[in-house]
Protein backbone atom coordinates (compact mmCIF):
# COMPACT_ATOMS: atom_id res chain seq x y z
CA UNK A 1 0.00 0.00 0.00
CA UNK A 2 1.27 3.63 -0.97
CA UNK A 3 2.25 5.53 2.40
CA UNK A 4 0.33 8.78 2.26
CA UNK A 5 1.10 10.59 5.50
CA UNK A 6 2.52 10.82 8.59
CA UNK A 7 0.49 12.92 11.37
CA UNK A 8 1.25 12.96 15.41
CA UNK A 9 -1.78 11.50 17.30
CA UNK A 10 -3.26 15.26 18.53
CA UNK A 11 -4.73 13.45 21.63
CA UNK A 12 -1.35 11.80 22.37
CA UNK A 13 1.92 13.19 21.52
CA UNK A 14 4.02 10.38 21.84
CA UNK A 15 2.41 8.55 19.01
CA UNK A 16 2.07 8.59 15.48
CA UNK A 17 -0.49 8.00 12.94
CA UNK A 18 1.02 6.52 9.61
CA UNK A 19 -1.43 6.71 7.05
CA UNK A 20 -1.86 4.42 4.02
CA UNK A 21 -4.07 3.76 0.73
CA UNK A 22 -5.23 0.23 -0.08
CA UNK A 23 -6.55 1.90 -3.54
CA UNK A 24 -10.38 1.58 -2.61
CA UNK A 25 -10.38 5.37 -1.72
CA UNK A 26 -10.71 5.02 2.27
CA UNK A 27 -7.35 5.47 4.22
CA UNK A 28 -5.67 2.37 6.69
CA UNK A 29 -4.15 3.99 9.64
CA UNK A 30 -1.38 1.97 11.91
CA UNK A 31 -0.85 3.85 15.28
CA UNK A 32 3.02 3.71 16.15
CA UNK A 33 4.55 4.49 19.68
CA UNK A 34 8.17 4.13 20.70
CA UNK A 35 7.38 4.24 24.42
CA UNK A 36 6.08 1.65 26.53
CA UNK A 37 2.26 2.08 27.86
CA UNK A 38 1.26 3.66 30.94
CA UNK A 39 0.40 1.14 33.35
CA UNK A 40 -2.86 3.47 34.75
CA UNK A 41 -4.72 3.10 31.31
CA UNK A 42 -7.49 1.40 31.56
CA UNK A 43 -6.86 -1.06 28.54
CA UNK A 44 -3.32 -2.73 27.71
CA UNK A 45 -1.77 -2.53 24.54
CA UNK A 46 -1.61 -6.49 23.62
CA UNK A 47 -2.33 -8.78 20.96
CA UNK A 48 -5.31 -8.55 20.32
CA UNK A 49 -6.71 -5.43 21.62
CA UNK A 50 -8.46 -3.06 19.62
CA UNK A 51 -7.62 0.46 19.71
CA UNK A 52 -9.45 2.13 16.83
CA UNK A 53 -12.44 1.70 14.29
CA UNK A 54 -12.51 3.50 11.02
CA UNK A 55 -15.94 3.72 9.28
CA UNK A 56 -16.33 6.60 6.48
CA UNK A 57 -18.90 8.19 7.56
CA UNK A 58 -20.70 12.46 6.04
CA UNK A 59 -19.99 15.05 8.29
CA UNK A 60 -23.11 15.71 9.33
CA UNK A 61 -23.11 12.04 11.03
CA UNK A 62 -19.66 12.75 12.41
CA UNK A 63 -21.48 15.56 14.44
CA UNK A 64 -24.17 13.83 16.19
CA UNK A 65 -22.05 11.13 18.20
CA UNK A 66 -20.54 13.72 20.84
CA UNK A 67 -23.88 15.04 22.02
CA UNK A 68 -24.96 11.49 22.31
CA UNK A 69 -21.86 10.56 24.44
CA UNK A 70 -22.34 13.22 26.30
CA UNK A 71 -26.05 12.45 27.50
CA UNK A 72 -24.85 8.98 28.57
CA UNK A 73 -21.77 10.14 30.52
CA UNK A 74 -18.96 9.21 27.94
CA UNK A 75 -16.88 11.71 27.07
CA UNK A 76 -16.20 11.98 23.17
CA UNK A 77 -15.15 15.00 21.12
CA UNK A 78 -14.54 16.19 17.39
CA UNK A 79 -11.13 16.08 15.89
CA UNK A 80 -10.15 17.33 12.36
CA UNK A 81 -7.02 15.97 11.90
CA UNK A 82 -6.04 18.10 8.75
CA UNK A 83 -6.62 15.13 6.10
CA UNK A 84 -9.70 13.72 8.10
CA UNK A 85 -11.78 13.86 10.73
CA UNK A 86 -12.11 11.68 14.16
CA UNK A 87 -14.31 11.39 17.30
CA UNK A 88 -11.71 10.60 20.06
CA UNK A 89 -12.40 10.12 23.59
C-alpha cells in the first residue's frame, strides 16, 4: 500500500499516525509508539486489543455522536485531523 502521511496523534503526543491507501479510496491507519504504555490506562496494549475503528462516515453524522456521548456520561469530542476527521475520547 502507498504511504500517504505521517500525522502525530493530537490526543497523544508520543504517538504517530502513519497513514496508508489500499486503492479503494478510504485510508488504513497503523498507530506507532516508541514508548512503553502507561500502566494506569485502563486497557493494555496487547495482541489482540483493539484500539481504533474506522468507518467513512458524512460530516453531518460525524457531528451527532458527541452530544450522544455526552447524555450517557462518555466523554467523546470532534477532531479534524487536517486530512480527516475523528471522534476521540
Amino acid at each position: 500500500m502507498p504511504f500517504i502521511v505521517e500525522q502525530p496523534n493530537l490526543g497523544r503526543e508520543s504517538e504517530n499516525h502513519l497513514c496508508f491507501d489500499p486503492g479503494d479510496g478510504r485510508l488504513r491507519t497503523v498507530v506507532t509508539t516508541e514508548h512503553t504504555p502507561d500502566a494506569g490506562r485502563s486497557a493494555p496494549r496487547v495482541v489482540g486489543w483493539l484500539q481504533q475503528i474506522a468507518l467513512s462516515v458524512s460530516k453531518a453524522t460525524l457531528q451527532q455522536p458527541p452530544a450522544r456521548l455526552q447524555q450517557l456520561g462518555i466523554r467523546g469530542e470532534q477532531c479534524d485531523r487536517g486530512f480527516l476527521d475523528s471522534l476521540s475520547p
